[in-house]
Protein backbone atom coordinates (compact mmCIF):
# COMPACT_ATOMS: atom_id res chain seq x y z
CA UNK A 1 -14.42 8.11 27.78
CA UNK A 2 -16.24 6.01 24.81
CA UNK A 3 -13.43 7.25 22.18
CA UNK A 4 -10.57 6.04 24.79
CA UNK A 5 -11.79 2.52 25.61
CA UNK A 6 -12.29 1.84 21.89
CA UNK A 7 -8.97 3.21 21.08
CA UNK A 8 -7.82 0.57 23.58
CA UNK A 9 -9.90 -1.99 22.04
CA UNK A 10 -8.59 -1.00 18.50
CA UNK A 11 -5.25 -1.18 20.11
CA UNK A 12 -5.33 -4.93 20.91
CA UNK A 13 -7.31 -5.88 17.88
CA UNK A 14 -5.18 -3.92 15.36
CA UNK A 15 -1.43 -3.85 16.50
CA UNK A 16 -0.41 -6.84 15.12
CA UNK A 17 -2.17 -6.58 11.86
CA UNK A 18 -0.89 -3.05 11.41
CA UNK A 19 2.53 -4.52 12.40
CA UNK A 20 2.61 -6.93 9.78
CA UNK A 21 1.45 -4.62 7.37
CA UNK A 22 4.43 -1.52 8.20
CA UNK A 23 7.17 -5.09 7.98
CA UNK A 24 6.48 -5.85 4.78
CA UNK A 25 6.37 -2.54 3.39
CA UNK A 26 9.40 -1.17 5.06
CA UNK A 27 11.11 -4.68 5.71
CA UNK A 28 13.01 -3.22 8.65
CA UNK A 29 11.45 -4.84 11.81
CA UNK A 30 12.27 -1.75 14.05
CA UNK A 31 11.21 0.82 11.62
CA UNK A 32 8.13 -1.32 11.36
CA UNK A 33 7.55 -1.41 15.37
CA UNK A 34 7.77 2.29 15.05
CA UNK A 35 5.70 3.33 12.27
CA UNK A 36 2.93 1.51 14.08
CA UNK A 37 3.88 3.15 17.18
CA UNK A 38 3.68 6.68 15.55
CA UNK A 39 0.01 5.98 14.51
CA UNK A 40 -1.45 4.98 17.75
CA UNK A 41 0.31 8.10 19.30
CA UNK A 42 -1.01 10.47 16.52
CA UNK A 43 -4.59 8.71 16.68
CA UNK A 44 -4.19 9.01 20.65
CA UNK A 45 -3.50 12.80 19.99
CA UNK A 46 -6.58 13.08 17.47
CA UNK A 47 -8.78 11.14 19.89
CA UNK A 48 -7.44 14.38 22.61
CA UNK A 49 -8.27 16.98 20.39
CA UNK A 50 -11.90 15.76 21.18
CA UNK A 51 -12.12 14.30 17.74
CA UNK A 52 -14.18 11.04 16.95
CA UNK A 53 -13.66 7.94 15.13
CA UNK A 54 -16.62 5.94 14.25
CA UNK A 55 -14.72 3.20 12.27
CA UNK A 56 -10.94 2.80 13.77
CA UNK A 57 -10.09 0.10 11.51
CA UNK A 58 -9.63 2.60 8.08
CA UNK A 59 -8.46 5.37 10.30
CA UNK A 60 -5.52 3.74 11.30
CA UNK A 61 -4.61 2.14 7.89
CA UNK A 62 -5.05 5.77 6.62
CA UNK A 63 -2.77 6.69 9.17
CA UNK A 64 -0.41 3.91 8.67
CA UNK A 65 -0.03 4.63 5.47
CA UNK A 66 1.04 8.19 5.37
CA UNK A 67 3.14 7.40 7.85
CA UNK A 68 4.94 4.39 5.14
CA UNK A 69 5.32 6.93 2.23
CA UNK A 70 6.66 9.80 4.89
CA UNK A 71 9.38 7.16 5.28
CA UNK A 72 9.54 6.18 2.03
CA UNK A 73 9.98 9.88 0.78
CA UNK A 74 12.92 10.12 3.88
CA UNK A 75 14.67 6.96 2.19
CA UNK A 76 17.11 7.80 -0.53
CA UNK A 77 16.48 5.26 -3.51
CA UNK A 78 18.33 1.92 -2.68
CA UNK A 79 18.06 -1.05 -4.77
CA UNK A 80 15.76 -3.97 -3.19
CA UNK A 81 18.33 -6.49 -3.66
CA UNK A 82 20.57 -4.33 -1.68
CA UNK A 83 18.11 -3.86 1.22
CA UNK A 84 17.11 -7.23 1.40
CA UNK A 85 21.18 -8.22 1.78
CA UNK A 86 21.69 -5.78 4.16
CA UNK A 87 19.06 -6.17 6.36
CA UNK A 88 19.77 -9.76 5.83
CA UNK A 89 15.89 -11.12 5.46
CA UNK A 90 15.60 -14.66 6.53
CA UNK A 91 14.68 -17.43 4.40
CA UNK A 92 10.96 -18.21 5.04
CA UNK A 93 9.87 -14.78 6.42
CA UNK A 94 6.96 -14.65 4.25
CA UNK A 95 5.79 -18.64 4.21
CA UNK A 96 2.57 -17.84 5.65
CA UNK A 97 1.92 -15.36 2.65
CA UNK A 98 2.73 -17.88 0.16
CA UNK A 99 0.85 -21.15 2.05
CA UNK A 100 -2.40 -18.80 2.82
CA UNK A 101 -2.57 -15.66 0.80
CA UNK A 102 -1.39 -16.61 -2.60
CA UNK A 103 -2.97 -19.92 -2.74
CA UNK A 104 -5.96 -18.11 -2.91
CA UNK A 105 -5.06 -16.66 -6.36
CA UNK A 106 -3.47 -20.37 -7.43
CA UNK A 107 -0.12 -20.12 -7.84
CA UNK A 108 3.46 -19.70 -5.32
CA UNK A 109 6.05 -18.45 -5.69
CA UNK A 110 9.41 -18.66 -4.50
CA UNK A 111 9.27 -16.48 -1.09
CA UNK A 112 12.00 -14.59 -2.10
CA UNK A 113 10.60 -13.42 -5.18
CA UNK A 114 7.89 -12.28 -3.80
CA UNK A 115 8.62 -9.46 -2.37
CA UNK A 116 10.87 -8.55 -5.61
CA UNK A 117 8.24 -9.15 -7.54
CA UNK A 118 5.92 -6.60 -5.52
CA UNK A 119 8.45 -4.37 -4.64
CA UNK A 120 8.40 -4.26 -9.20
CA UNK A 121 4.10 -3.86 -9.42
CA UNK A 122 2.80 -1.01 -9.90
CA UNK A 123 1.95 1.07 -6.57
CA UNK A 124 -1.58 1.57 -7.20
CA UNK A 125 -1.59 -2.24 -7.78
CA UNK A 126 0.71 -3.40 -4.90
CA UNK A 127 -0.92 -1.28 -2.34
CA UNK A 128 -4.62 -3.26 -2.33
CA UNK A 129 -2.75 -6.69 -3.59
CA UNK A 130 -0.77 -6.27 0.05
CA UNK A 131 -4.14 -5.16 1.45
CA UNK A 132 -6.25 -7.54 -0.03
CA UNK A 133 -3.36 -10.96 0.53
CA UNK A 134 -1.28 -9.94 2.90
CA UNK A 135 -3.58 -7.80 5.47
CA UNK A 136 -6.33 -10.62 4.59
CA UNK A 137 -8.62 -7.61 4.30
CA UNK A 138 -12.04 -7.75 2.12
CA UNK A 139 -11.96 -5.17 -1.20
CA UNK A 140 -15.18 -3.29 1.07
CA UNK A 141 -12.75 -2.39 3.42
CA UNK A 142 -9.98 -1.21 0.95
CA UNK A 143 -12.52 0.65 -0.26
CA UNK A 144 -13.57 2.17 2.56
CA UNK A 145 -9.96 2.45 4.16
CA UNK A 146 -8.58 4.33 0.58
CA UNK A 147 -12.11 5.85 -0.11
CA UNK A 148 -12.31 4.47 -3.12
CA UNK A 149 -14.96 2.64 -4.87
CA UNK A 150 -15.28 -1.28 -3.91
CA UNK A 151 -14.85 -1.74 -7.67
CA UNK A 152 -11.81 0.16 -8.27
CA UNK A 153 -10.38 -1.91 -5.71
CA UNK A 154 -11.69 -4.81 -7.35
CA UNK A 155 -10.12 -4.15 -10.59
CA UNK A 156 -7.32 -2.71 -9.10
CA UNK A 157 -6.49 -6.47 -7.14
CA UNK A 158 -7.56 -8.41 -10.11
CA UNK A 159 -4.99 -6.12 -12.37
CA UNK A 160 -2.22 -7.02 -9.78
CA UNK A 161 -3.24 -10.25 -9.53
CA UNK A 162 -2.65 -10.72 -13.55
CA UNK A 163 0.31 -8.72 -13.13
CA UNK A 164 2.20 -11.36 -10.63
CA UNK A 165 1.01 -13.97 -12.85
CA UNK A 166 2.59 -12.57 -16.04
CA UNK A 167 5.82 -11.61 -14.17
CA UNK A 168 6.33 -14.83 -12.57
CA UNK A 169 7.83 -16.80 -14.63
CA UNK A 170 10.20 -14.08 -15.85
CA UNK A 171 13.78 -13.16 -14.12
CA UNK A 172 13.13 -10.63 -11.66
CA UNK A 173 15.16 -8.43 -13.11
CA UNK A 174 13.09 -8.24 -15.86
CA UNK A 175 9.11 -7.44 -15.56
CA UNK A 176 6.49 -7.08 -17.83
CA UNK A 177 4.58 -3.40 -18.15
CA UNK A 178 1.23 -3.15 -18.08
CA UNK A 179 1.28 -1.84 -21.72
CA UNK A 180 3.13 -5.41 -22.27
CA UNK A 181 0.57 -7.15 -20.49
CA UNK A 182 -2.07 -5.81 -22.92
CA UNK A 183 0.23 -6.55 -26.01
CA UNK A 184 0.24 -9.99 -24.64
CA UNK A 185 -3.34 -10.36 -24.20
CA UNK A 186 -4.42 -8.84 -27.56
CA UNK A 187 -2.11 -12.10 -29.29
């Protein structure tokens, strides 16, 4: 009876946040609604197996996320400039990433090229970058979400941090490595 009324309460706390999260990695608003849908239902069906879950918040991001690379891994590889046309992504979607998140690490971008630019990090770079500026989520609970260190994640946010910065003022078709990065630095 405990596990069910805090399921509920993680439930209205965490859908939206958990929504946001599925949009901009999938950037398909349906696909989105059910990815998050998919996660309460299989945390629902954990919670019936008489399972417990002290801390709700990781176990659904955990569960989120499996659920993004399962539909990741069912996607054939399309270009992002193609899915973004397609799907025809308004102007402006991701404002409130650029006026809140970003500002944080001092610089904006364009809010289409955001998302390019991203879409072009490295994953174990984008994945606590979107955590950390998107999710608004501390590096203690990446941590604890990925089960990682807190300083991993640390470096890991800083690195994609510096990344963005050194890619931003290049075309998006073209982006610095990380081994570039380094050449850069060592100048």
């Amino acid at each position: 009876m405990k596990q069910e009324k805090a399921y509920l309460e993680a439930f209205e706390k965490y859908a939206d946040v958990l929504y946001r999260h599925a949009f901009f990695r999938v950037s398909d608003a349906e696909r989105a609604k059910d990815i998050v849908s998919d996660t309460f239902m299989r945390t629902w069906d954990y919670i019936g197996k008489g399972n417990t879950i002290d801390n709700f918040r990781p176990f659904l991001y955990r569960t989120l996320n499996h659920l993004i690379i399962d539909e990741y891994r069912k996607k054939k590889t399309e270009s992002l400039d193609s899915i973004l046309n397609e799907r025809d992504v308004p102007e402006g979607v991701f404002d409130e990433l650029i006026e809140g998140s970003l500002e944080e690490v001092e610089f904006s971008l364009d809010a289409k090229r955001i998302p390019l630019l991203l879409e072009q990090m490295p994953k174990k770079h984008q994945e606590v970058v979107l955590m950390r500026f998107v999710d608004g989520l501390l590096p203690a609970e990446i941590a604890d979400i990925l089960g990682e260190p807190v300083n991993t994640v640390s470096v890991r946010i800083h690195r994609g941090v510096t990344w963005l910065r050194k890619n931003a003022d290049l075309p998006v078709s073209y982006t610095m490595t990380d081994n570039e990065i380094r050449k850069k630095r060592k100048k």
